[in-house]
C-alpha atoms as a PDB file:
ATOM      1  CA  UNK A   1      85.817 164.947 145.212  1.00  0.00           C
ATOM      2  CA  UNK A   2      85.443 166.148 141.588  1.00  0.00           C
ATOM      3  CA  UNK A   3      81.625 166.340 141.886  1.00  0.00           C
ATOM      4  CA  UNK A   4      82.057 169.311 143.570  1.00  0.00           C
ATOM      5  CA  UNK A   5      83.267 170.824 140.311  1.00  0.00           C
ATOM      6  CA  UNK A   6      79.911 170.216 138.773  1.00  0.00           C
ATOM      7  CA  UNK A   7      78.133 172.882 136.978  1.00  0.00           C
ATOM      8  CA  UNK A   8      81.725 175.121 137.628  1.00  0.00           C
ATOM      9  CA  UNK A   9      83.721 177.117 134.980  1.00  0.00           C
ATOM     10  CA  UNK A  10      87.458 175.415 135.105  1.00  0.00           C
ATOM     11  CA  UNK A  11      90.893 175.349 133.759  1.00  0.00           C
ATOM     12  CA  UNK A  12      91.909 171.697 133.246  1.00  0.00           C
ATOM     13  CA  UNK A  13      95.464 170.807 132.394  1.00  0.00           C
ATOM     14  CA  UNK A  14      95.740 167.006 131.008  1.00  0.00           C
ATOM     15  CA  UNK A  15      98.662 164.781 129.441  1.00  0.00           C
ATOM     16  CA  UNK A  16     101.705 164.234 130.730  1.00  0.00           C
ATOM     17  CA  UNK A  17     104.217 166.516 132.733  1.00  0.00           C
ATOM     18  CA  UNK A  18     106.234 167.206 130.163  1.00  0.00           C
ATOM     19  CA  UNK A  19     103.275 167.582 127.453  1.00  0.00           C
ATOM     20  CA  UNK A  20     100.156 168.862 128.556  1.00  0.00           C
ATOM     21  CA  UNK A  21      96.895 170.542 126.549  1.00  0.00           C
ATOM     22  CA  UNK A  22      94.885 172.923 128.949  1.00  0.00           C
ATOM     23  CA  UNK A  23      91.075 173.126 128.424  1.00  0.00           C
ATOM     24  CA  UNK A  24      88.725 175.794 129.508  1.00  0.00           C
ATOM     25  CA  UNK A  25      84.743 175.455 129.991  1.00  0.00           C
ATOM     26  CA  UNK A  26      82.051 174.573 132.238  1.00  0.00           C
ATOM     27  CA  UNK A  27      81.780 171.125 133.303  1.00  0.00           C
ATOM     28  CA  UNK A  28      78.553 169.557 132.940  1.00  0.00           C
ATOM     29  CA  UNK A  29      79.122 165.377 133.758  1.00  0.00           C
ATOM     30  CA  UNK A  30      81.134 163.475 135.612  1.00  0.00           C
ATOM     31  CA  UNK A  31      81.360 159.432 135.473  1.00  0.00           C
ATOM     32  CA  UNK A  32      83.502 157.075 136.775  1.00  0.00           C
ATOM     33  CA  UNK A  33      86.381 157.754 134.157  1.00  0.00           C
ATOM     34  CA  UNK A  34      85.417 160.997 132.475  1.00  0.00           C
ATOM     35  CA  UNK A  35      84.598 164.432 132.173  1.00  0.00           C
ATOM     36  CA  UNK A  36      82.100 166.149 130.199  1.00  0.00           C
ATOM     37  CA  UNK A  37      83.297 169.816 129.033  1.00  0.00           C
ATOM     38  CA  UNK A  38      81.217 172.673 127.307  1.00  0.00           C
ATOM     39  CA  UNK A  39      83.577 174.858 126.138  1.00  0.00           C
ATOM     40  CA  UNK A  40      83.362 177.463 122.822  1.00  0.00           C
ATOM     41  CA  UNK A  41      84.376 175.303 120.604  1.00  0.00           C
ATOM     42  CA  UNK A  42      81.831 172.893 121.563  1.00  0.00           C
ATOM     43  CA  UNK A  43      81.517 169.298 123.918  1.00  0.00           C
ATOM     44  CA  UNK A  44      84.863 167.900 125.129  1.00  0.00           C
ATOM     45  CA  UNK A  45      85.667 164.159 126.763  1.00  0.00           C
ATOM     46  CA  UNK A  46      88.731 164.075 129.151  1.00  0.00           C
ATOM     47  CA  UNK A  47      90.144 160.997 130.707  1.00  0.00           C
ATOM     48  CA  UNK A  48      89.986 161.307 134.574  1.00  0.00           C
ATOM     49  CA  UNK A  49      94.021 159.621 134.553  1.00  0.00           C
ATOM     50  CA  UNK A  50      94.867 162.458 132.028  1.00  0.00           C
ATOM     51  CA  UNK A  51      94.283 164.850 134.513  1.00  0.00           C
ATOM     52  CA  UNK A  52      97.160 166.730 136.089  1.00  0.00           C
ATOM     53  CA  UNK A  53      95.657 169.739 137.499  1.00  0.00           C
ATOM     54  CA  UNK A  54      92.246 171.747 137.922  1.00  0.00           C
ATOM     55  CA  UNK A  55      91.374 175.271 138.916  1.00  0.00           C
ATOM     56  CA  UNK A  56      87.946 176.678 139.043  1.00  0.00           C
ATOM     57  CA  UNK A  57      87.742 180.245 137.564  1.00  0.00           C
END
């Protein structure tokens, strides 16, 4: 299901319920446990189980 985000500009809240960081960018991989982000700032890693929730902007 996420490789449909592929290539797709998204909003990607990770952490815990209570705590989360939000990260914005296009997503260019996707393995078995993680998510490669361009964003601005530059690349970005995020741990699939982090993940709470993701739009695509």
């Amino acid at each position: 299901m996420l490789h449909e985000i592929q290539r797709k500009n998204v909003v990607i809240a990770f952490g815990t319920t209570d705590f989360s960081n939000v990260v914005k960018g296009e997503v260019l991989e996707i393995s078995d446990s993680w998510i490669k982000i361009q964003t601005k700032k530059g690349l970005e890693y995020i741990k699939i189980d982090a993940i709470i929730k993701i739009a695509v902007v």
